[in-house]
C-alpha atoms as a PDB file:
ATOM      1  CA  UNK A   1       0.000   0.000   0.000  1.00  0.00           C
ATOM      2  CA  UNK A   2       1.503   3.732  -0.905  1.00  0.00           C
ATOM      3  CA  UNK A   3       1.931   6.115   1.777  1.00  0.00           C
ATOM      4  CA  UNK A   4      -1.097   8.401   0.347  1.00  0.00           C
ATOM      5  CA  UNK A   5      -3.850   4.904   0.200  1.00  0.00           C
ATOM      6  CA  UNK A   6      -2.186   3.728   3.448  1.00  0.00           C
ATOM      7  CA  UNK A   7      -2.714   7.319   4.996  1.00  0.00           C
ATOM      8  CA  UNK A   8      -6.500   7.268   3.400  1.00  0.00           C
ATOM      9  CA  UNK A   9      -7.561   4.236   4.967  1.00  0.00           C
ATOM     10  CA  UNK A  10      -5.913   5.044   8.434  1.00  0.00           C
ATOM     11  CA  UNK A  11      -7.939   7.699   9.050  1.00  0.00           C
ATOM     12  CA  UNK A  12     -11.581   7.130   7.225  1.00  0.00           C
ATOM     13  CA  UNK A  13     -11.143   7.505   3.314  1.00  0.00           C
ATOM     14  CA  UNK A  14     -10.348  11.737   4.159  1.00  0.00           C
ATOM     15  CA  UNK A  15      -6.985  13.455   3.950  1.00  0.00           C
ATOM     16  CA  UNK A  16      -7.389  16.028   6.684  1.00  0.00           C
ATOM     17  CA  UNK A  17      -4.957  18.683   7.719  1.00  0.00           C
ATOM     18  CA  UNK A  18      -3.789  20.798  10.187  1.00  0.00           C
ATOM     19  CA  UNK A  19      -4.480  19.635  14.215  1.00  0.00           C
ATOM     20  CA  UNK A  20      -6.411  16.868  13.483  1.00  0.00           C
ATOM     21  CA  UNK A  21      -3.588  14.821  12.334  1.00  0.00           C
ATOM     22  CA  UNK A  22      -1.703  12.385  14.558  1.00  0.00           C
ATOM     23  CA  UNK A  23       2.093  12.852  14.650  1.00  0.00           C
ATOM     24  CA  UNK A  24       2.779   9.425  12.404  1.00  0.00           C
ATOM     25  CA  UNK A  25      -0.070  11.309   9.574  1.00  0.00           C
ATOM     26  CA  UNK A  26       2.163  14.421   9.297  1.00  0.00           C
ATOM     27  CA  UNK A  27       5.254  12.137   8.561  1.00  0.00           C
ATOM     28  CA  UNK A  28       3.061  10.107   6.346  1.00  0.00           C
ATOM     29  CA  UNK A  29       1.804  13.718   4.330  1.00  0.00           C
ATOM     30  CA  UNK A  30       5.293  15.021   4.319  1.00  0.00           C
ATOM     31  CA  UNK A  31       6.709  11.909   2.494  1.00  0.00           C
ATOM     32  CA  UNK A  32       4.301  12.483   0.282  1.00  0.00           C
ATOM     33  CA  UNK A  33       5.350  15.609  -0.280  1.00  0.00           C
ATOM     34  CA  UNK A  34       8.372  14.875  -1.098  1.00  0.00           C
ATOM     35  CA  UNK A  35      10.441  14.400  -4.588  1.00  0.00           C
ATOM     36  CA  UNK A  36       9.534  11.380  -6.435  1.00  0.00           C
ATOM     37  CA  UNK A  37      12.273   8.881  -6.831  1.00  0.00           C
ATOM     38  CA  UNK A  38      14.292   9.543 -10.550  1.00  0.00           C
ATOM     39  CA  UNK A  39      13.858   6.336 -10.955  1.00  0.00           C
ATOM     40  CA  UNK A  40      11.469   3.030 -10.657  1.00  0.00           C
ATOM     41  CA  UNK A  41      13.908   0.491 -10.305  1.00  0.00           C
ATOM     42  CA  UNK A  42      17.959   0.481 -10.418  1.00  0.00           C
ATOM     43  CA  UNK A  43      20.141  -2.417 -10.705  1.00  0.00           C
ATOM     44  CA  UNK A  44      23.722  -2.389  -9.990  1.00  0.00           C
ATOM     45  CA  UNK A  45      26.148  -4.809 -10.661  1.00  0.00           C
ATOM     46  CA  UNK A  46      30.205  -4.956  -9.667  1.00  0.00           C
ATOM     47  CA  UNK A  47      30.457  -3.661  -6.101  1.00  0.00           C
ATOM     48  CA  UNK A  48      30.775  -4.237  -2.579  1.00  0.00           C
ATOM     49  CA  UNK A  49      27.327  -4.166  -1.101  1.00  0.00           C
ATOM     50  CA  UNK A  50      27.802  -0.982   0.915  1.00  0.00           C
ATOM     51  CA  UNK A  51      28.758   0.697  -2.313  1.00  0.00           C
ATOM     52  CA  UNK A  52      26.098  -0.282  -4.542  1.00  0.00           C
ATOM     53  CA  UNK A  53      23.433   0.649  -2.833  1.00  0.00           C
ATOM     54  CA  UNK A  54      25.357   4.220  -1.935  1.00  0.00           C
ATOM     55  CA  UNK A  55      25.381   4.355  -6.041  1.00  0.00           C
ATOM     56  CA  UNK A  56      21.490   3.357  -5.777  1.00  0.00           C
ATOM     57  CA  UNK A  57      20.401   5.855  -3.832  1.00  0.00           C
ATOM     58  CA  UNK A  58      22.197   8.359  -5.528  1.00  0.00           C
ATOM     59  CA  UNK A  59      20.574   8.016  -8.218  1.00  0.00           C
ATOM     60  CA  UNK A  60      17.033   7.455  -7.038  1.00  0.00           C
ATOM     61  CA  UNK A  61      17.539  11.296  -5.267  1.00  0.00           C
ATOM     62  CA  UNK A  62      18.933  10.075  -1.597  1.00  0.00           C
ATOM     63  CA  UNK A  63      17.287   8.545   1.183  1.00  0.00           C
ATOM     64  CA  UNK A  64      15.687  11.383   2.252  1.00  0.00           C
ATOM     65  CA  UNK A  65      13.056  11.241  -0.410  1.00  0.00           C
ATOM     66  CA  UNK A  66      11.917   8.170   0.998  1.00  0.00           C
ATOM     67  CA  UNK A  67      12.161   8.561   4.876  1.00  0.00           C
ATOM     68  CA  UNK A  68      10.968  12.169   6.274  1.00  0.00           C
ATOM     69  CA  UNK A  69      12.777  14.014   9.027  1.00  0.00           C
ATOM     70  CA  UNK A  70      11.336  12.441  12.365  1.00  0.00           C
ATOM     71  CA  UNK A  71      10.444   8.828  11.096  1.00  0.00           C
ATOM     72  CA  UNK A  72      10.396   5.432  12.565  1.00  0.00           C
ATOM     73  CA  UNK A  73      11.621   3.421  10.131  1.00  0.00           C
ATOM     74  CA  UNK A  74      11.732  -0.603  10.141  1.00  0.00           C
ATOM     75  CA  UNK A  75      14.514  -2.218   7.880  1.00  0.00           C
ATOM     76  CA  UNK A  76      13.539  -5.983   7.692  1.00  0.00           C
ATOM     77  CA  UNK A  77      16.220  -7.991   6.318  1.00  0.00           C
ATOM     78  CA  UNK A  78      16.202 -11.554   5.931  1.00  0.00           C
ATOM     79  CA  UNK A  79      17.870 -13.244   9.490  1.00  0.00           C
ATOM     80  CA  UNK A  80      16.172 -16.676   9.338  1.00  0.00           C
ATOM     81  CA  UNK A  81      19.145 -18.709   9.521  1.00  0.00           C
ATOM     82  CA  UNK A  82      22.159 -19.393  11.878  1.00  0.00           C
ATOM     83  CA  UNK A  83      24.996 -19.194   9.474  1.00  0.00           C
ATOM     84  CA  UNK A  84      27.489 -17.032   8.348  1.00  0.00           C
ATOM     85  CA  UNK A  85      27.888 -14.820   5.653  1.00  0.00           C
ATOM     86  CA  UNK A  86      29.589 -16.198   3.371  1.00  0.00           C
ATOM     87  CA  UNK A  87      26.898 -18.735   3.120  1.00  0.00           C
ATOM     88  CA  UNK A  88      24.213 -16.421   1.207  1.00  0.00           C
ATOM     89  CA  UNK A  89      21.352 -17.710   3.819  1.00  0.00           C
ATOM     90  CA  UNK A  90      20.877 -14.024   5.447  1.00  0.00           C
ATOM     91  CA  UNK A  91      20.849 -10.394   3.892  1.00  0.00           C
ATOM     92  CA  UNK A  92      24.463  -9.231   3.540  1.00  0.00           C
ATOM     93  CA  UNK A  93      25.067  -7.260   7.079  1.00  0.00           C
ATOM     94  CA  UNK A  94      26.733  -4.355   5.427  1.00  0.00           C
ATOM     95  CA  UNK A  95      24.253  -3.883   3.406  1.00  0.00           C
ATOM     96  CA  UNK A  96      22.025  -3.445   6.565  1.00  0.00           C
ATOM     97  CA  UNK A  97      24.142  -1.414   8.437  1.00  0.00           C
ATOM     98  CA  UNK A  98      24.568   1.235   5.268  1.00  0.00           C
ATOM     99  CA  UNK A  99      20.657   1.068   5.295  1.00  0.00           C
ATOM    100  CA  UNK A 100      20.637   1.918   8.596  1.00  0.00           C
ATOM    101  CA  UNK A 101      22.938   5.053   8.301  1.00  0.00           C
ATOM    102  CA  UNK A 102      21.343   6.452   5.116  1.00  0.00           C
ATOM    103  CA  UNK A 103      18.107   6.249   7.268  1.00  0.00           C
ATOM    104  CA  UNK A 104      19.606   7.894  10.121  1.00  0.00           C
ATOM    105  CA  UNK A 105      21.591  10.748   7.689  1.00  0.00           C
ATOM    106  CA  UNK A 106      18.123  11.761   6.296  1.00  0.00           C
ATOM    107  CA  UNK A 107      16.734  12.606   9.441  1.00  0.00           C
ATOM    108  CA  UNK A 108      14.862   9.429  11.112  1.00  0.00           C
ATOM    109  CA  UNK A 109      13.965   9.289  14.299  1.00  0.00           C
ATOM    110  CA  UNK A 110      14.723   5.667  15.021  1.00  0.00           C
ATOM    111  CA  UNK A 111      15.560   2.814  12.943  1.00  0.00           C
ATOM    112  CA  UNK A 112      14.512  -0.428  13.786  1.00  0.00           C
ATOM    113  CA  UNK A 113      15.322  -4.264  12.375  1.00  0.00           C
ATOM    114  CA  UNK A 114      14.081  -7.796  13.488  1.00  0.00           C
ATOM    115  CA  UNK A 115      13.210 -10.668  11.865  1.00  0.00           C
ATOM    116  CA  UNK A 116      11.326 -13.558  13.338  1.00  0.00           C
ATOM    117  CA  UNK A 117      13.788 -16.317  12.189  1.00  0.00           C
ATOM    118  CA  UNK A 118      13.380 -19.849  11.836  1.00  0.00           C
ATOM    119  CA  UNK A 119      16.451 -21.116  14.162  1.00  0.00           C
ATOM    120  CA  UNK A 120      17.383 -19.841  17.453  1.00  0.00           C
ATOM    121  CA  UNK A 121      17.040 -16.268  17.156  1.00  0.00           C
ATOM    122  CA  UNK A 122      20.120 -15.124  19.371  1.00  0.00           C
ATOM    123  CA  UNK A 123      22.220 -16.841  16.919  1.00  0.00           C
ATOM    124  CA  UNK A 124      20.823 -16.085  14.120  1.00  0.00           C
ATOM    125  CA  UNK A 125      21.519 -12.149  14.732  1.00  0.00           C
ATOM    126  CA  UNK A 126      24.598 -13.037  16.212  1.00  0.00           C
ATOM    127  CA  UNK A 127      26.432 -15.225  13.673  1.00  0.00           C
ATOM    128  CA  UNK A 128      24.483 -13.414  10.528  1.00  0.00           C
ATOM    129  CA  UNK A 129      26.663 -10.334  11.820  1.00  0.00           C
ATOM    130  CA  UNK A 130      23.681  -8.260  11.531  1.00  0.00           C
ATOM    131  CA  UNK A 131      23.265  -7.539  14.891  1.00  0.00           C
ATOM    132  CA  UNK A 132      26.725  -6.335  15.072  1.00  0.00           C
ATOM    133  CA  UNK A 133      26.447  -3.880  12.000  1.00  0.00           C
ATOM    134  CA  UNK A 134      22.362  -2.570  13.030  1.00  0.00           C
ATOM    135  CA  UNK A 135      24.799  -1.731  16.210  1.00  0.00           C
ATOM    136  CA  UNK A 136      27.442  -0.140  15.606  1.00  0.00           C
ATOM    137  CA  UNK A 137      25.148   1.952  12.603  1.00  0.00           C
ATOM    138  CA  UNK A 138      23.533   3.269  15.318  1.00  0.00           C
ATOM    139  CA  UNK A 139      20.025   1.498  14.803  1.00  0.00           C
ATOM    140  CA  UNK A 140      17.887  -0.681  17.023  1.00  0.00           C
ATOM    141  CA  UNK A 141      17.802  -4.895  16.960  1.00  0.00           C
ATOM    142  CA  UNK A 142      14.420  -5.728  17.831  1.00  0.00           C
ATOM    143  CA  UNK A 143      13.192  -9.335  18.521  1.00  0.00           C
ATOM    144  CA  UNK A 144      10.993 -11.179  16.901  1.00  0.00           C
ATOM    145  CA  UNK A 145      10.804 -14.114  18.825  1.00  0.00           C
ATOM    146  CA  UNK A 146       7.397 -14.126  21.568  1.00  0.00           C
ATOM    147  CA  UNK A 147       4.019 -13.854  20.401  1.00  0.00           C
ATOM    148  CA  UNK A 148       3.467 -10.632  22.531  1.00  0.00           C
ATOM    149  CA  UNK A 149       5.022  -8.507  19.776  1.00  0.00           C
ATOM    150  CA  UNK A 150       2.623  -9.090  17.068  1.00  0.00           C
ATOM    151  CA  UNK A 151      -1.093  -8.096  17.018  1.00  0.00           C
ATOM    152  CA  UNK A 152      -4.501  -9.697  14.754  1.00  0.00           C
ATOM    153  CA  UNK A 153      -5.124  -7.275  11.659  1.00  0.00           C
ATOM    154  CA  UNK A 154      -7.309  -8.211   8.752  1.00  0.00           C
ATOM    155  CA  UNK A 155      -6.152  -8.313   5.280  1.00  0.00           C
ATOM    156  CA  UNK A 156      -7.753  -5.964   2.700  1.00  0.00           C
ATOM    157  CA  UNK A 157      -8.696  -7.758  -0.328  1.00  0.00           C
ATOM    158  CA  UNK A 158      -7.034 -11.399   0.759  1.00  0.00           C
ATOM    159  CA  UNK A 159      -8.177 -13.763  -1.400  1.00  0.00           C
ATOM    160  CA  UNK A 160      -6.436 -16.681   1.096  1.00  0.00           C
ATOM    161  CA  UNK A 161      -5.095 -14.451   3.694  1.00  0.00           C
ATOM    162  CA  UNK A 162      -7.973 -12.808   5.720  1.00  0.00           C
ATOM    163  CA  UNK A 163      -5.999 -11.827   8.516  1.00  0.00           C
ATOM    164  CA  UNK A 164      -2.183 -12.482   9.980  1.00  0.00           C
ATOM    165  CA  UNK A 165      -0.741 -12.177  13.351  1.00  0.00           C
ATOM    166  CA  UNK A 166       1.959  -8.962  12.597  1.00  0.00           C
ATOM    167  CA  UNK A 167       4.815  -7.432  14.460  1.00  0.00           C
ATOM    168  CA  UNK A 168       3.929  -4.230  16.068  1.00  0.00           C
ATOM    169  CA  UNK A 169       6.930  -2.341  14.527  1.00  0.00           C
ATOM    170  CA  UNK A 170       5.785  -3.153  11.069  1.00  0.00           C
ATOM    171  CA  UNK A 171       2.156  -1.731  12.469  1.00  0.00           C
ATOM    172  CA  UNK A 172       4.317   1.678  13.658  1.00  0.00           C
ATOM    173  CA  UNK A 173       6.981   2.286  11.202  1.00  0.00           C
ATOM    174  CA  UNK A 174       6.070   5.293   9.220  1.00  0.00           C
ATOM    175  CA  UNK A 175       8.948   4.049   6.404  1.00  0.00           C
ATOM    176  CA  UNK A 176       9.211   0.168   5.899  1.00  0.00           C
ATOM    177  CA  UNK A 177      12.545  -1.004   4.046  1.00  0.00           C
ATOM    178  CA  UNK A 178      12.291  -4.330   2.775  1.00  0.00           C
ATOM    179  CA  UNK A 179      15.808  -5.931   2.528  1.00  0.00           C
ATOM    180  CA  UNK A 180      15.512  -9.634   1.650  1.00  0.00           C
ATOM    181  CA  UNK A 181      18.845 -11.884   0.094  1.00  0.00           C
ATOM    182  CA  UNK A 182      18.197 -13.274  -3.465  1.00  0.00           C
ATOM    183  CA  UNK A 183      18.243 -17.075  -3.097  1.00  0.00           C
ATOM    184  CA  UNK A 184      16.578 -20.208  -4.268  1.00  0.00           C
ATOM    185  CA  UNK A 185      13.689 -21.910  -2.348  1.00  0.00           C
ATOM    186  CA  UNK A 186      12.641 -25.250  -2.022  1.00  0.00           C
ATOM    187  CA  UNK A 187       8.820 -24.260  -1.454  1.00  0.00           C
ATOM    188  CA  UNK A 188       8.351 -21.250  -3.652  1.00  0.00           C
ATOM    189  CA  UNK A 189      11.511 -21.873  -5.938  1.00  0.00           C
ATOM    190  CA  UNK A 190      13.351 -18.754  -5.274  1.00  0.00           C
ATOM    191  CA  UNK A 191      12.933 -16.278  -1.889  1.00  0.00           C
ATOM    192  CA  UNK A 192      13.535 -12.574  -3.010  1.00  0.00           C
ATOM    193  CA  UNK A 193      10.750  -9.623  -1.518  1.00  0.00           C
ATOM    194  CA  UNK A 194       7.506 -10.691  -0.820  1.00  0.00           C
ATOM    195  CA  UNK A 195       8.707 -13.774   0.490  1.00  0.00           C
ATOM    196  CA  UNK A 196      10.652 -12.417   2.786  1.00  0.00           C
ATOM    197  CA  UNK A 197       7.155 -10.258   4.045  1.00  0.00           C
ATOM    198  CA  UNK A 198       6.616 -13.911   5.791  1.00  0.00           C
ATOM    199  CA  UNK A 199       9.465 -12.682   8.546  1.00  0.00           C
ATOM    200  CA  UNK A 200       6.962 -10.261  10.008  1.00  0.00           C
ATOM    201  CA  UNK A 201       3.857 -12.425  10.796  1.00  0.00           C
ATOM    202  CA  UNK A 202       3.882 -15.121  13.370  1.00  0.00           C
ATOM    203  CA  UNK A 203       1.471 -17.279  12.190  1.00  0.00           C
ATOM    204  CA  UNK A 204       3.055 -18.053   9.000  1.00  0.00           C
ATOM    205  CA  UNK A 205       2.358 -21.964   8.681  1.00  0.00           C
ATOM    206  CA  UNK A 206      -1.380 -20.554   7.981  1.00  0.00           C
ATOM    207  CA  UNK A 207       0.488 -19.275   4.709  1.00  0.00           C
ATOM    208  CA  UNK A 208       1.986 -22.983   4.017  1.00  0.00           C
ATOM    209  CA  UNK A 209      -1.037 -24.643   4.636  1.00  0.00           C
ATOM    210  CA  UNK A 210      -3.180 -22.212   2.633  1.00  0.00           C
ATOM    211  CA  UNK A 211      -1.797 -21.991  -1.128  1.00  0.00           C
ATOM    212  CA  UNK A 212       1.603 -20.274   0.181  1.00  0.00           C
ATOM    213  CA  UNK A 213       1.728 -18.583  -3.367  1.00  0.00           C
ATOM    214  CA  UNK A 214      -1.361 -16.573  -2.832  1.00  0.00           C
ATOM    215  CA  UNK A 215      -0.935 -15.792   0.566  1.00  0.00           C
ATOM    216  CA  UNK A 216       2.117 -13.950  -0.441  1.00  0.00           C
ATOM    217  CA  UNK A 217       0.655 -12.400  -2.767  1.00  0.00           C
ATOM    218  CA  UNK A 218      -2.597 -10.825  -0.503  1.00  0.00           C
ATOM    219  CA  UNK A 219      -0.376  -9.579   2.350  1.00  0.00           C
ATOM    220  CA  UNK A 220       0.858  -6.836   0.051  1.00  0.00           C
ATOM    221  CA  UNK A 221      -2.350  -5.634   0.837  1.00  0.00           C
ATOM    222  CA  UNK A 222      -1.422  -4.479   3.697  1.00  0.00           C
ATOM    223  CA  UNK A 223       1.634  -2.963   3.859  1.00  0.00           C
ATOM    224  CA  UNK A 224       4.098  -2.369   0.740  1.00  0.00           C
ATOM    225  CA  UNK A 225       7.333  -1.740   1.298  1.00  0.00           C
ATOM    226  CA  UNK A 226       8.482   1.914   0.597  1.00  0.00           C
ATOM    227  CA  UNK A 227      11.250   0.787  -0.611  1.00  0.00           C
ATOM    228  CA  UNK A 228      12.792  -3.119  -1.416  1.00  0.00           C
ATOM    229  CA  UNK A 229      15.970  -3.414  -1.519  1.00  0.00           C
ATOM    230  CA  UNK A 230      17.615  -7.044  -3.182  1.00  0.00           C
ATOM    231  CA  UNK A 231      20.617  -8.502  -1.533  1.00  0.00           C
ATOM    232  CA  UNK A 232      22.133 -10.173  -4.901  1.00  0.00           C
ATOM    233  CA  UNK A 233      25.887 -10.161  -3.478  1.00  0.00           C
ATOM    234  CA  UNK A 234      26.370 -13.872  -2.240  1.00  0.00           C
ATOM    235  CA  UNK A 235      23.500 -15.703  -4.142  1.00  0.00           C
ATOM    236  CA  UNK A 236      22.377 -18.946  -2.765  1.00  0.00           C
ATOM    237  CA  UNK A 237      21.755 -21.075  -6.335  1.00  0.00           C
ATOM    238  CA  UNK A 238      20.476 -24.467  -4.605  1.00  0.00           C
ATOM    239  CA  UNK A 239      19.631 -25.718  -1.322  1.00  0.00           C
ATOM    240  CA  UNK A 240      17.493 -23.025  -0.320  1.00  0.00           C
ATOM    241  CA  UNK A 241      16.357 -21.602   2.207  1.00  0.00           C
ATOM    242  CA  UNK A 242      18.958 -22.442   4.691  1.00  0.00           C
ATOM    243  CA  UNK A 243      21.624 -24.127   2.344  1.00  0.00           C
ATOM    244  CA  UNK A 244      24.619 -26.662   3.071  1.00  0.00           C
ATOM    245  CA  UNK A 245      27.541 -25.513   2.363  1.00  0.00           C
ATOM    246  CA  UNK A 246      29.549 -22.335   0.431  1.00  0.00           C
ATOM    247  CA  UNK A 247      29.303 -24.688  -2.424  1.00  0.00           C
ATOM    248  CA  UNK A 248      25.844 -23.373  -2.536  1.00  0.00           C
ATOM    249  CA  UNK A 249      26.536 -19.591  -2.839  1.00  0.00           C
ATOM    250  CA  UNK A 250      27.857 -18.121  -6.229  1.00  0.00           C
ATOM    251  CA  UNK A 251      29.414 -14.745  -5.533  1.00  0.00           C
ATOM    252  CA  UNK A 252      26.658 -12.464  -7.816  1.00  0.00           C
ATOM    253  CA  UNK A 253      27.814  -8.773  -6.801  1.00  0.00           C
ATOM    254  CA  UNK A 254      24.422  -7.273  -7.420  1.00  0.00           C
ATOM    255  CA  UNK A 255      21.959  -4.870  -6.267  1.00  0.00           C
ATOM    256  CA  UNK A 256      18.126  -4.174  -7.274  1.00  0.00           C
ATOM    257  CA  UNK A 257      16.586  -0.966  -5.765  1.00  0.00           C
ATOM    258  CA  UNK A 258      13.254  -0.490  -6.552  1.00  0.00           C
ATOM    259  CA  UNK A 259       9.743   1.475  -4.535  1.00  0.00           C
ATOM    260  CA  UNK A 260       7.947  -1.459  -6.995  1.00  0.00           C
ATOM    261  CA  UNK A 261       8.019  -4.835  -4.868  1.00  0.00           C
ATOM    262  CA  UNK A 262       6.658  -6.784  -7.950  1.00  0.00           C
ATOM    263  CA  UNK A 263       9.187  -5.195 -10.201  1.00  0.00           C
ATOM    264  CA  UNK A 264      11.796  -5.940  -7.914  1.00  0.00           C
ATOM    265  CA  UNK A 265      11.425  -9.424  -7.708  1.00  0.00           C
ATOM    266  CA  UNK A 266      10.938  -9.491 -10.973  1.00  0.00           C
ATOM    267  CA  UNK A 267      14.013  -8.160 -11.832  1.00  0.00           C
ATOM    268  CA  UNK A 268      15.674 -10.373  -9.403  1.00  0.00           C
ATOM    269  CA  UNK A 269      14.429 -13.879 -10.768  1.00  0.00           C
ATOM    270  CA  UNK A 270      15.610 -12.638 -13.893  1.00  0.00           C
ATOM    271  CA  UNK A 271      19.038 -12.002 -12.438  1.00  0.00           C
ATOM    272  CA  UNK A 272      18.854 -15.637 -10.645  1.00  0.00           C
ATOM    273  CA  UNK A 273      17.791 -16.918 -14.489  1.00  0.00           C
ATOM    274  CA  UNK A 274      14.400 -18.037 -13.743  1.00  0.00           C
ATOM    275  CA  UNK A 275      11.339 -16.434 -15.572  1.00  0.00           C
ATOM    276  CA  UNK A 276       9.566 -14.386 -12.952  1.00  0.00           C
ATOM    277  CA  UNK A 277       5.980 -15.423 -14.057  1.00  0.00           C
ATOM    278  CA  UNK A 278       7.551 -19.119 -13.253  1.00  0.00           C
ATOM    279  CA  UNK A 279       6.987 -17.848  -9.522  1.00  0.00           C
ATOM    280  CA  UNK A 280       3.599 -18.036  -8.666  1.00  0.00           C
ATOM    281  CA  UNK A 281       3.241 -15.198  -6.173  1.00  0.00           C
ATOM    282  CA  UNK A 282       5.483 -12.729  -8.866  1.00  0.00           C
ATOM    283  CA  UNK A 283       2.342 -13.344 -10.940  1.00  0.00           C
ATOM    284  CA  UNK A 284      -0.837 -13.496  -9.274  1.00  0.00           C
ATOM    285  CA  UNK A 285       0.736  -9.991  -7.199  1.00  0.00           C
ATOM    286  CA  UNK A 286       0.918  -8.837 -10.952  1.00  0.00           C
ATOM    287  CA  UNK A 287      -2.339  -9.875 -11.682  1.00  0.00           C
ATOM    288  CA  UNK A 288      -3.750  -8.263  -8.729  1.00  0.00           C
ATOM    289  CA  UNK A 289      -2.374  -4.920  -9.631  1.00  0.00           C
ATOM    290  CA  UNK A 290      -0.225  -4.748  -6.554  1.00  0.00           C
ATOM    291  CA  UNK A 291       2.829  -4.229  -8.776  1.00  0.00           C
ATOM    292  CA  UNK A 292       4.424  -4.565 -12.502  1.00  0.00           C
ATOM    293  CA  UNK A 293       5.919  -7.455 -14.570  1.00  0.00           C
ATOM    294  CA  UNK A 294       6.200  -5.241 -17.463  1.00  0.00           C
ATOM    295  CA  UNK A 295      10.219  -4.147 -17.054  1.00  0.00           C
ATOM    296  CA  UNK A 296       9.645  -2.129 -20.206  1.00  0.00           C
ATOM    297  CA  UNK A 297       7.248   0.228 -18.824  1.00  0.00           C
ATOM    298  CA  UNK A 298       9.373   1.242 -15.645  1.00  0.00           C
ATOM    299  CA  UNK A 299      11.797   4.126 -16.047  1.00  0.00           C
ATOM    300  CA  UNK A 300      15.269   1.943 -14.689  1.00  0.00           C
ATOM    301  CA  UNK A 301      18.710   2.802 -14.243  1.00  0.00           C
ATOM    302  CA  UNK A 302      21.475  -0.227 -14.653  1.00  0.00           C
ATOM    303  CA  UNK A 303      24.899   1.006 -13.014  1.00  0.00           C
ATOM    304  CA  UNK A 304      28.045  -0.496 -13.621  1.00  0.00           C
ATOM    305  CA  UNK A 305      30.428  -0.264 -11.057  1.00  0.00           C
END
């Protein structure tokens, strides 16, 4: 959902001004204020993952035309899995941490990141060296581990998904970064962004039970990202999602930037080699208008580095 629908439904179908606006509304109207991005989508290939994305944000204008002065801002990054590195199984941690400082630089308030991972969660932050780099970027490791963190909302327009258990900072964050690691997937064939949406719901064995493909697709209906960012640098070409060895991981150097979630993991299976409509929630997200397939028709900047 964009900031100006999202801000519609919060509060009755009518953009209001002046006192009658919460603190979190005025952030919401002033990022909508704001420059649009110069671009839909950028792709960079050739760097280290700090790097490219300081290239992709250039270009798009700088983070501050995606998080207003004053924002809570949640960065969700893919930390499922207790493994290092190297291993492709978690977003790339510098590529956190730079989040994390562009979001500061601009002006946020507070910049949050959690995932609720599949192994132990300690070590999972620990050994994925996020936790270290959210740290020392000056942001703020949440948990995502206890049921007490998420609340019951209903889905908008779910054709599977109805409602989901959610994490309360994805409920607060005036700016949501999506930041998930390019990498192939035994259930859905390849994990990129709207996948990696699963890491802020608790109940997410509803979604396996319940055409996983679909579900994916509805909880865009909810919340999309303002911004996904793909992790393409160590790219996990079998044995997905956690993967068995480095064998696993071919060293991609590669970046996709894009406010489009659909186009963005679009682009992304593309990069991996697999045809995006071969990925069932790509399409039906497509089909439901939540994004675009169509490459062509999205103003995109491919940077060499």
């Amino acid at each position: 959902m964009d900031r100006r629908r999202f801000l519609k439904t919060a509060i009755g179908g009518v953009i209001v001004a002046g006192s009658t606006l919460t603190p979190g509304h005025r952030r919401l109207l002033a990022a909508t204020a704001r420059q649009a991005p110069l671009y839909d989508l950028v792709a960079v290939r050739g760097g280290e993952p700090d790097a490219m994305f300081d290239r992709a944000m250039a270009s798009l204008g700088g983070m501050g035309v995606f998080v207003p002065k004053g924002a809570r801002v949640l960065v969700k990054p893919n930390i499922g899995w207790d493994v290092s590195p190297d291993r492709g199984g978690n977003t790339n941690p510098r590529l956190v941490g730079r989040i994390v400082e562009h979001c500061l630089q601009a002006g946020a308030r507070e910049v949050s990141v959690f995932d609720h991972t599949c192994d132990a969660w300690a070590r999972c932050y620990r050994n994925s060296g996020i936790e270290r780099a959210v740290a020392d970027a000056g942001g703020r490791i949440v948990s995502g581990d206890s049921e007490g963190y998420y609340q019951r909302v209903t889905v908008p327009g779910g054709r599977r998904l109805a409602e989901a258990m959610v994490h309360e900072l994805l409920l607060e964050a005036d700016v949501f970064i999506n930041v998930p690691v390019l990498k192939h997937h035994s259930s859905t064939m390849l994990t990129i962004g709207m996948k990696n949406l699963m890491g802020v719901v608790w109940d997410r064995g509803y979604w396996h039970r319940n055409d996983l493909h679909q579900c994916i697709a509805d909880f865009l209906n909810l919340r999309r990202p303002d911004l996904t960012v793909v992790d393409a640098w160590n790219v996990m070409r079998q044995n997905g999602p956690r993967g068995v060895s480095a064998a696993d991981v071919e060293n991609m150097k590669a970046l996709v930037v894009s406010t489009d979630p659909v186009a963005a993991d679009t682009a992304a299976a593309m990069l991996f080699g697999t045809p995006p409509a071969d990925i069932g929630h790509i399409r039906l997200a497509a089909e439901m208008r939540l994004g675009s397939m169509d490459l062509g028709s999205l103003a995109i900047n491919r940077i060499v580095m």
